[in-house]
Protein backbone atom coordinates (compact mmCIF):
# COMPACT_ATOMS: atom_id res chain seq x y z
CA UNK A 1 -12.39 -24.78 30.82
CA UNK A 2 -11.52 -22.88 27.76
CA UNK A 3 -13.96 -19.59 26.70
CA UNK A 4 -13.63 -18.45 23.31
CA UNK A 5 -15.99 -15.72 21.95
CA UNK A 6 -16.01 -14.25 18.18
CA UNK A 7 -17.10 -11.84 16.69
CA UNK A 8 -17.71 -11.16 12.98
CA UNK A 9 -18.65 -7.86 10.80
CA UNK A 10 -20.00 -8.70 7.65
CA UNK A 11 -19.85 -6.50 4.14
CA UNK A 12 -17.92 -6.53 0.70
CA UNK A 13 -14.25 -6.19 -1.14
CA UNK A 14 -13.89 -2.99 -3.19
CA UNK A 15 -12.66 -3.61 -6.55
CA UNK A 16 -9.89 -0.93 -5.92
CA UNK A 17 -8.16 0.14 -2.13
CA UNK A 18 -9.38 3.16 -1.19
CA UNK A 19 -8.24 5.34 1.99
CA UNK A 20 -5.56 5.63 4.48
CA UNK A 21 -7.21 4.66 8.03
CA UNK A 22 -6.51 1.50 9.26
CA UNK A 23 -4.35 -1.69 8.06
CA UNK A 24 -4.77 -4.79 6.26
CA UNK A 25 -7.69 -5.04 4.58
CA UNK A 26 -9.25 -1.76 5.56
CA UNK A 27 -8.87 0.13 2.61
CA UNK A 28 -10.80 -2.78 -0.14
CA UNK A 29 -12.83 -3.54 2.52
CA UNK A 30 -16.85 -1.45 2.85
CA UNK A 31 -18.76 -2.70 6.00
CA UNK A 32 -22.58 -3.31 5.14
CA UNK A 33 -24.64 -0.35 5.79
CA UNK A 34 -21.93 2.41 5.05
CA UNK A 35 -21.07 4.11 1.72
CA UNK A 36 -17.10 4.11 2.12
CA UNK A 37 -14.90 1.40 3.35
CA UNK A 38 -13.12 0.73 6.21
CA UNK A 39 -10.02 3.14 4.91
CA UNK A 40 -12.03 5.87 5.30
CA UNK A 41 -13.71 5.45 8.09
CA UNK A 42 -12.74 7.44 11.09
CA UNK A 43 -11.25 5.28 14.64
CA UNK A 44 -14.30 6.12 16.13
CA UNK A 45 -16.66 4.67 13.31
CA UNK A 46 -14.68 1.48 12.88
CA UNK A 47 -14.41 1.23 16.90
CA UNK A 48 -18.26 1.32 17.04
CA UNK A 49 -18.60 -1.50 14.51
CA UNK A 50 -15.37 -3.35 15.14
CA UNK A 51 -15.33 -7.26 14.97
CA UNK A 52 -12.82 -7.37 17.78
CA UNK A 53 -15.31 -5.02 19.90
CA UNK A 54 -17.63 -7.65 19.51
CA UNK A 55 -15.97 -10.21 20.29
CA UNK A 56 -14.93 -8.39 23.34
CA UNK A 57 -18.13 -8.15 24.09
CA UNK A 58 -19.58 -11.53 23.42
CA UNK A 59 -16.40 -12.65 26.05
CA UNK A 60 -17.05 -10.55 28.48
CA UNK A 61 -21.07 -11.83 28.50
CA UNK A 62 -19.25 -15.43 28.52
CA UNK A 63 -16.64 -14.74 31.03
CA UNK A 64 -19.38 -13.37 33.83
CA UNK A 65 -21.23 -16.14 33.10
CA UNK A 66 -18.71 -18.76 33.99
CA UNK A 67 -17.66 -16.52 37.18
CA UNK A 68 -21.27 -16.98 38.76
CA UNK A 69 -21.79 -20.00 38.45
């Protein structure tokens, strides 16, 4: 059986990189609900809204799940 989980956080491109936290697309990216984007965000910010947190998350429901049945 295969388990798969996602997990998704949703806001908007920047029309210019700001910051130096994070990778990728952090620094043009601004989660919905905050005033700065992702690049300025501190670990603990991003780790509370993180899409990989919540897919974590949304596995672990899934994975307990499938272990009692």
């Amino acid at each position: 059986r295969i388990i798969q989980a996602r997990g998704e956080i949703h806001g908007e491109l920047t029309r210019a990189p700001k910051g130096e936290n994070g990778f990728g697309y952090d620094p043009i990216f601004r989660p919905l609900g905050f005033d700065r984007g992702m690049g300025l965000l501190t670990a603990e910010e991003k780790n509370a809204i993180s899409h990989r947190g919540r897919a974590l998350e949304a596995f672990k429901v899934k994975l307990e799940e499938y272990l009692n049945k």
